[in-house]
N, C-alpha and C. Protein backbone atom coordinates (compact mmCIF):
# COMPACT_ATOMS: atom_id res chain seq x y z
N UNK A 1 -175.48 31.95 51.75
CA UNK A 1 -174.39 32.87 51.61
C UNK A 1 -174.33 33.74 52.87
N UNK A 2 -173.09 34.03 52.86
CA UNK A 2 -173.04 35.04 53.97
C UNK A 2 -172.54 36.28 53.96
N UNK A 3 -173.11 37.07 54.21
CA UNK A 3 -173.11 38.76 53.82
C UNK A 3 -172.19 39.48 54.77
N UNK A 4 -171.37 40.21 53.67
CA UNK A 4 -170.27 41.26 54.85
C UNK A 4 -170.94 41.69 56.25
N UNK A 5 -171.82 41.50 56.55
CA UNK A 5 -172.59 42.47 57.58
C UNK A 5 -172.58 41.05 58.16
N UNK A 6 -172.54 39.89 58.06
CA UNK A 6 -172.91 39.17 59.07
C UNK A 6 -174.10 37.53 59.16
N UNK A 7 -175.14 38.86 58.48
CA UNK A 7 -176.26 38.06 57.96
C UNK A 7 -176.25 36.63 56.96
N UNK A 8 -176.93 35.85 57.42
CA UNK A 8 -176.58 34.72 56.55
C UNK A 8 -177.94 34.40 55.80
N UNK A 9 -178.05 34.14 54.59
CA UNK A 9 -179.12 34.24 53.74
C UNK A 9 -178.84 32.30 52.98
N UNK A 10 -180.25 32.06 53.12
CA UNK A 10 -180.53 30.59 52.46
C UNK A 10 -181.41 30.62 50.70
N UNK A 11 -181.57 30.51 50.11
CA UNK A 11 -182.15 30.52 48.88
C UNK A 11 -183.01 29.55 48.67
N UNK A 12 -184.22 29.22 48.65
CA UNK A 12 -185.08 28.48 48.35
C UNK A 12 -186.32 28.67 47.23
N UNK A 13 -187.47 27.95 46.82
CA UNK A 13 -188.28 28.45 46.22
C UNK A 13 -189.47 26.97 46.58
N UNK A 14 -190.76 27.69 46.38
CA UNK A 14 -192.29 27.62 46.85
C UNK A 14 -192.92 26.82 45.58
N UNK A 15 -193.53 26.33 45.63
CA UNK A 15 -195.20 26.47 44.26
C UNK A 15 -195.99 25.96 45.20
N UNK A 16 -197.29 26.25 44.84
CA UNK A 16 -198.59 25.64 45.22
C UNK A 16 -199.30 24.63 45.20
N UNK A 17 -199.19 23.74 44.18
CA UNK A 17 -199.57 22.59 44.01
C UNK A 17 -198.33 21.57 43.61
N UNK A 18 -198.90 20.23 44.34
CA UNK A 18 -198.01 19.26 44.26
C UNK A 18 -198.69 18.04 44.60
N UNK A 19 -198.11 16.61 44.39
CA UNK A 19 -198.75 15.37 44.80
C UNK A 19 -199.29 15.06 43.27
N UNK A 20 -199.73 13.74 43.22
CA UNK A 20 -200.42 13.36 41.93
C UNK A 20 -201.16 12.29 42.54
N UNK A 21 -201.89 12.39 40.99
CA UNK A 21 -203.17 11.37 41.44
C UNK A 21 -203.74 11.05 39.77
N UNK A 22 -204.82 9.99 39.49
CA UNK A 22 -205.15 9.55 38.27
C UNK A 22 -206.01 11.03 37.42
N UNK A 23 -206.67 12.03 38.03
CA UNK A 23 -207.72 12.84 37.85
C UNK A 23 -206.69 13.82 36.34
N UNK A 24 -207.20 14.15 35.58
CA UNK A 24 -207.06 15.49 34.55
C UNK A 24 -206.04 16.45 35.09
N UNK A 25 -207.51 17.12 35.91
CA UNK A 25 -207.00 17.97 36.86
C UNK A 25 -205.77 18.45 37.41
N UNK A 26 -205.57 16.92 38.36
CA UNK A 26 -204.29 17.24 38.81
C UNK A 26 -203.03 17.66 37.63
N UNK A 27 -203.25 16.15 36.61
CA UNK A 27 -202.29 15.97 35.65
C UNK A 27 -201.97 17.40 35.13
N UNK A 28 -202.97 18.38 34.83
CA UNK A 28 -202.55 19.61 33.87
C UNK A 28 -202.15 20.73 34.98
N UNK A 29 -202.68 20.46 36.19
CA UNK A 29 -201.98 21.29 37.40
C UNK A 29 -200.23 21.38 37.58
N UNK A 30 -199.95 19.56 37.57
CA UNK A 30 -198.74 19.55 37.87
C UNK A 30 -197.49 19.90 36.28
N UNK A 31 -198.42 19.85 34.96
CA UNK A 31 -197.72 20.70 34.24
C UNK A 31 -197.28 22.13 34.49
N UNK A 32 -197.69 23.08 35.05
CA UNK A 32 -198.25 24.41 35.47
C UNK A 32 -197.40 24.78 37.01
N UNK A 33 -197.34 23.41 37.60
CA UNK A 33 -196.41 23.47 38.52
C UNK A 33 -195.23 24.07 38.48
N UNK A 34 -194.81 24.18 37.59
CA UNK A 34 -193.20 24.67 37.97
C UNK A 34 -193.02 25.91 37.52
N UNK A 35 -194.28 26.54 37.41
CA UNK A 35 -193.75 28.31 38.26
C UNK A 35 -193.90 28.04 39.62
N UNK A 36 -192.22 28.25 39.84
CA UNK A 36 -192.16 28.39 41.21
C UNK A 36 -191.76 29.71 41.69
N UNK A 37 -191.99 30.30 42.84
CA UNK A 37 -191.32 31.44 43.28
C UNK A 37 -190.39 31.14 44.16
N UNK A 38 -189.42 32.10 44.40
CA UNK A 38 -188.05 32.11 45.19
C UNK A 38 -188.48 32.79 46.37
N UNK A 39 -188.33 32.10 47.83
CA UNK A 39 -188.28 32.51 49.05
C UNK A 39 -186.45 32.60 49.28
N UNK A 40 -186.42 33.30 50.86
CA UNK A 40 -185.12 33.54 51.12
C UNK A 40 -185.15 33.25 52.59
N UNK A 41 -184.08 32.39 53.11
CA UNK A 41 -184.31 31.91 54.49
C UNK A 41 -183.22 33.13 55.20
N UNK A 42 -183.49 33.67 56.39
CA UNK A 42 -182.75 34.93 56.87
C UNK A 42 -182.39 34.33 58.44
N UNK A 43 -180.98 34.51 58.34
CA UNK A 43 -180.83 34.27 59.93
C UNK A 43 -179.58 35.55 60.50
N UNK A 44 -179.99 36.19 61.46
CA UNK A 44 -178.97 37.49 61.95
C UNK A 44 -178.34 37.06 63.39
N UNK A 45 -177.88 35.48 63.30
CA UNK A 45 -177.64 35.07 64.77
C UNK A 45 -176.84 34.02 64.10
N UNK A 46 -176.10 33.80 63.41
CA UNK A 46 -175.20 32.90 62.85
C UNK A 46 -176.32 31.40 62.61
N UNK A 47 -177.07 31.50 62.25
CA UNK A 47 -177.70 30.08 62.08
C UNK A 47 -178.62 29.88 63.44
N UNK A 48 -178.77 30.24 64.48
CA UNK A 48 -179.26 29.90 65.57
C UNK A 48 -181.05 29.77 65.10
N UNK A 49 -181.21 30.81 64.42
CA UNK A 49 -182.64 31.12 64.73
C UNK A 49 -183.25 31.61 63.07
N UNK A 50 -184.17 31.38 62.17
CA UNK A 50 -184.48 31.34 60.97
C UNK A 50 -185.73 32.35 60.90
N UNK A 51 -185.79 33.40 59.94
CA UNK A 51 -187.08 33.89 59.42
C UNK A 51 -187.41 33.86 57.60
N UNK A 52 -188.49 33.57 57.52
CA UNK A 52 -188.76 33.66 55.71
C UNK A 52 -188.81 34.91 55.65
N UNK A 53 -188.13 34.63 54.62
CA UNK A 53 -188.09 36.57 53.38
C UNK A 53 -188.53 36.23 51.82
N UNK A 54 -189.13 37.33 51.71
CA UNK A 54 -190.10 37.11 50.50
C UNK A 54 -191.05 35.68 50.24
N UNK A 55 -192.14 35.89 51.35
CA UNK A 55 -192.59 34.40 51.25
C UNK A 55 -194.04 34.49 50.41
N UNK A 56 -193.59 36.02 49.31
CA UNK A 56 -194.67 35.68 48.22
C UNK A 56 -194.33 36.10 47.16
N UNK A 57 -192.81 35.30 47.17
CA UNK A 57 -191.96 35.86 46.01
C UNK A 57 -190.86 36.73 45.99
N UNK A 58 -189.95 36.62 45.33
CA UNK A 58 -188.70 37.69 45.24
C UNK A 58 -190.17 38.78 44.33
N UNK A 59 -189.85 39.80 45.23
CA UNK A 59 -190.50 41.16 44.11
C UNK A 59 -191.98 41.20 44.20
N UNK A 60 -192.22 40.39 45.36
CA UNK A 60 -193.83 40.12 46.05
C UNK A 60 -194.24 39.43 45.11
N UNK A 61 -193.28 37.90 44.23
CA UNK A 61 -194.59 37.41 43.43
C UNK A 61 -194.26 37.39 42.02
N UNK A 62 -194.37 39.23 41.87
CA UNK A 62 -194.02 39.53 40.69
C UNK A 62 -192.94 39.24 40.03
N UNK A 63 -192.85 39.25 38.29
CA UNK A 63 -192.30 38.92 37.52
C UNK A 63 -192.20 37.34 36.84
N UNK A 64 -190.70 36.70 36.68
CA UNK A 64 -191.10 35.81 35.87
C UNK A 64 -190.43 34.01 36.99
N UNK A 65 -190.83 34.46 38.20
CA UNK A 65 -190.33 32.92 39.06
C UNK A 65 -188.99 33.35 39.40
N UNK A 66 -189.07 32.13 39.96
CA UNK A 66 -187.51 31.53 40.45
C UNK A 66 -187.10 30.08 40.69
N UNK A 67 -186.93 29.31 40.43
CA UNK A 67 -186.97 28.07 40.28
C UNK A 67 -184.92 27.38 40.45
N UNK A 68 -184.69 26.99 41.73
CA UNK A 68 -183.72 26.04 42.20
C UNK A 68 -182.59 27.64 42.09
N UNK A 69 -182.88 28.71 43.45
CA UNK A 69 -182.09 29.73 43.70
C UNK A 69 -180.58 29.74 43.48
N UNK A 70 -179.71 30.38 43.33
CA UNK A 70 -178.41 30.57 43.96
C UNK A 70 -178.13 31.91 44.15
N UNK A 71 -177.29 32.15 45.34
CA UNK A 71 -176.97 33.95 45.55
C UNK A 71 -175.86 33.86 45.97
N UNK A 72 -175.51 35.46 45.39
CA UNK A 72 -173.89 36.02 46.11
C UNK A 72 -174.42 37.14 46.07
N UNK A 73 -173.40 37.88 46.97
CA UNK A 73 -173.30 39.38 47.44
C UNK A 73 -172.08 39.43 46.69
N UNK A 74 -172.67 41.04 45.57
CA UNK A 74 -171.68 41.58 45.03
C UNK A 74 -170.60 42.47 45.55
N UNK A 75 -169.88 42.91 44.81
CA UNK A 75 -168.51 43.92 45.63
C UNK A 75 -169.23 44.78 45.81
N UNK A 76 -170.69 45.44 45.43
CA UNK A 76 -171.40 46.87 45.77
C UNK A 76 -172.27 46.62 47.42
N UNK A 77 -171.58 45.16 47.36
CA UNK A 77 -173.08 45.08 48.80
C UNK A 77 -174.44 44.49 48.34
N UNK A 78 -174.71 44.32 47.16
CA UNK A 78 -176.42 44.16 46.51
C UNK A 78 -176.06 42.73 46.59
N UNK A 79 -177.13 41.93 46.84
CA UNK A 79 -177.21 40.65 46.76
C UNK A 79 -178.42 39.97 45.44
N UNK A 80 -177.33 39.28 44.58
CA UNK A 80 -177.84 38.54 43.32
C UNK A 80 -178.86 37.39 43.26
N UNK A 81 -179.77 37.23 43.15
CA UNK A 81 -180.01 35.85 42.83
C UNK A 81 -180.48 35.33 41.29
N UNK A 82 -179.82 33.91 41.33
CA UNK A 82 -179.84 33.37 39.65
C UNK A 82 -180.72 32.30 39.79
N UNK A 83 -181.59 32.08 39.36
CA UNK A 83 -181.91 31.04 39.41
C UNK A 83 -182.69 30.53 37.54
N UNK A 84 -182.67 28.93 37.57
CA UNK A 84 -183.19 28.25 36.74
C UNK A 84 -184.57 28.34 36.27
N UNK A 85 -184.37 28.91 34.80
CA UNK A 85 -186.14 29.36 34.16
C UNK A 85 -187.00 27.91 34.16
N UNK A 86 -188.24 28.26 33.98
CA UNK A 86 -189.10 27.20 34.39
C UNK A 86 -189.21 26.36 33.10
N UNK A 87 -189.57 24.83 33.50
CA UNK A 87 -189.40 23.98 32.49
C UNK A 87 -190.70 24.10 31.13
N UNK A 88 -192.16 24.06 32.00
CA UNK A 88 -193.23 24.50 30.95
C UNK A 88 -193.61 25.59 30.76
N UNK A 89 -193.52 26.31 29.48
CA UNK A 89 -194.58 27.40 29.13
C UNK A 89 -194.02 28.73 29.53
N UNK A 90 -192.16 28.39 29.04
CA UNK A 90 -192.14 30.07 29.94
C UNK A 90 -190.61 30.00 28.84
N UNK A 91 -190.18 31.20 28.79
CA UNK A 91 -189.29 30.75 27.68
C UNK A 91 -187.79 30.76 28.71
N UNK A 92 -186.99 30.11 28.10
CA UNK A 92 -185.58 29.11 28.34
C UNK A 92 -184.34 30.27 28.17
N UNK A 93 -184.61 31.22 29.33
CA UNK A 93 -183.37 31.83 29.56
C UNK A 93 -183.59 31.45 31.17
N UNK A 94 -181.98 32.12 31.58
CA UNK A 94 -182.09 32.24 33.55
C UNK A 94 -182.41 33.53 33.87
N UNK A 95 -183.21 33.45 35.28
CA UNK A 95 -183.55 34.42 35.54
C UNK A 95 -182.73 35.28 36.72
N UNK A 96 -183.10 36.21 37.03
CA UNK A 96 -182.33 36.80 37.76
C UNK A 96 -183.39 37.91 38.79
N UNK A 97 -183.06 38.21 40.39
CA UNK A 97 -183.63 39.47 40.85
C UNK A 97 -182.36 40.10 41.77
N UNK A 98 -182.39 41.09 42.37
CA UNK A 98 -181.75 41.84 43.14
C UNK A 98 -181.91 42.36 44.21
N UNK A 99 -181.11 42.48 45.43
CA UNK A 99 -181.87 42.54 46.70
C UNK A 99 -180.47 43.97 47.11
N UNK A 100 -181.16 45.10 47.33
CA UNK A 100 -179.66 46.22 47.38
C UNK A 100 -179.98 46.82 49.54
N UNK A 101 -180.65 45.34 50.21
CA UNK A 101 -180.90 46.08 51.32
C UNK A 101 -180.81 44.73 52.36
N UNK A 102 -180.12 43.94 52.14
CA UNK A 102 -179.41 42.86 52.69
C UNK A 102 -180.08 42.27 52.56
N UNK A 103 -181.07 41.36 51.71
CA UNK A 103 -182.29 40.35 51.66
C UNK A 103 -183.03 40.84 52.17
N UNK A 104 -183.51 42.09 52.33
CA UNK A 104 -184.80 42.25 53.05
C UNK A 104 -186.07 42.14 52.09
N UNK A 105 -185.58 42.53 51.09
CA UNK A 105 -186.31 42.90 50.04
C UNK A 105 -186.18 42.68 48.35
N UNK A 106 -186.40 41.89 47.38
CA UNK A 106 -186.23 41.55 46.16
C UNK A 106 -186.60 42.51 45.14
N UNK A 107 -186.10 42.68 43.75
CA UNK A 107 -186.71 43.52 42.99
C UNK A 107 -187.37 41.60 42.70
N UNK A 108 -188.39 42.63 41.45
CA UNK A 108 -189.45 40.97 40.62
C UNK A 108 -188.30 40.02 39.85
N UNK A 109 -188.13 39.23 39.43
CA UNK A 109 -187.04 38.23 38.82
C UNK A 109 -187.33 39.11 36.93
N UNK A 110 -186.64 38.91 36.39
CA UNK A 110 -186.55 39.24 35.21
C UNK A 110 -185.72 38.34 34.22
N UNK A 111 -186.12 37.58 33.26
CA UNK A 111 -185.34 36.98 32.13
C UNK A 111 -184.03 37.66 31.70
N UNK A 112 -183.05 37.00 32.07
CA UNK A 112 -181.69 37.40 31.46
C UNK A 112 -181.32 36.62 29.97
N UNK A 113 -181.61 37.60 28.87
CA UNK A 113 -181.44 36.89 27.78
C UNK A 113 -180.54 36.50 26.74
N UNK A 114 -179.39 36.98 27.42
CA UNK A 114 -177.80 36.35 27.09
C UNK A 114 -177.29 35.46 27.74
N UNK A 115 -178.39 34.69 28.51
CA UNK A 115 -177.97 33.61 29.51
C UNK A 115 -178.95 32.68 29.35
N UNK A 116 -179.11 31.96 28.16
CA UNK A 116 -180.18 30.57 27.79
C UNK A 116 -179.63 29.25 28.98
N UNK A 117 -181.08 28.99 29.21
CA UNK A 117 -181.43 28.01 30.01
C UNK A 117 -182.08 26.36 28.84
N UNK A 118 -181.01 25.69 29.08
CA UNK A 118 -181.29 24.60 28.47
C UNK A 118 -182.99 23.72 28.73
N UNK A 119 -184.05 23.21 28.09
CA UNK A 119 -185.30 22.94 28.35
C UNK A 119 -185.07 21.76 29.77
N UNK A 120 -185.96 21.58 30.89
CA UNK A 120 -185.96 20.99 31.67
C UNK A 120 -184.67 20.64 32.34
N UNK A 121 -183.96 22.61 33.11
CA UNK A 121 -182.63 22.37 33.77
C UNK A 121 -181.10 22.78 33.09
């Protein structure tokens, strides 16, 4: 998206483990996998040149993920992001965080619970 000011903001998201293999281990890892957190790709040069924002989470981390981003900048200037609740072990609404300082900065994601998220997507 691209922000009245200029700035152009990308939406992405992180987890830690990935790959498979025959072992337990992995198998109950990659259940567990999909808390993911939401990074934000920042560019103040029309695309030329890229920095990560929040690369330990919208809200440093905190709260409840972010999993397959989308954002707009509202009519106040604050920039939204929605993204898809996680498939295991987390309950089936979308989530949401807020950024009121051009992506610099995320509040934690929070369950929006008039907005159910169908199981896996």
């Amino acid at each position: 998206v691209q922000l009245s000011n200029g700035r152009v903001l990308a939406p992405g998201y992180h987890s830690y483990v990935r790959g498979s293999d025959d072992s337990i281990v992995t198998t109950v890892a990659q259940l567990y996998n999909n808390f993911a957190l939401g990074h934000v790709l920042v560019s103040d040069d029309d695309g030329d040149s890229w920095s990560l924002g929040s690369p330990l989470g919208f809200g440093d981390g905190l709260g409840e993920g972010a999993n397959e981003d989308q954002m707009a900048q509202l009519a106040n200037g604050s920039v939204i992001v929605e993204s898809r609740s996680l498939a295991t072990g987390s309950p089936q609404f979308r989530v949401q965080a807020r950024s009121d300082d051009n992506g610099d900065t995320f509040t934690p994601t929070g369950l929006v619970k008039d907005l159910p998220q169908v199981f896996n997507g």
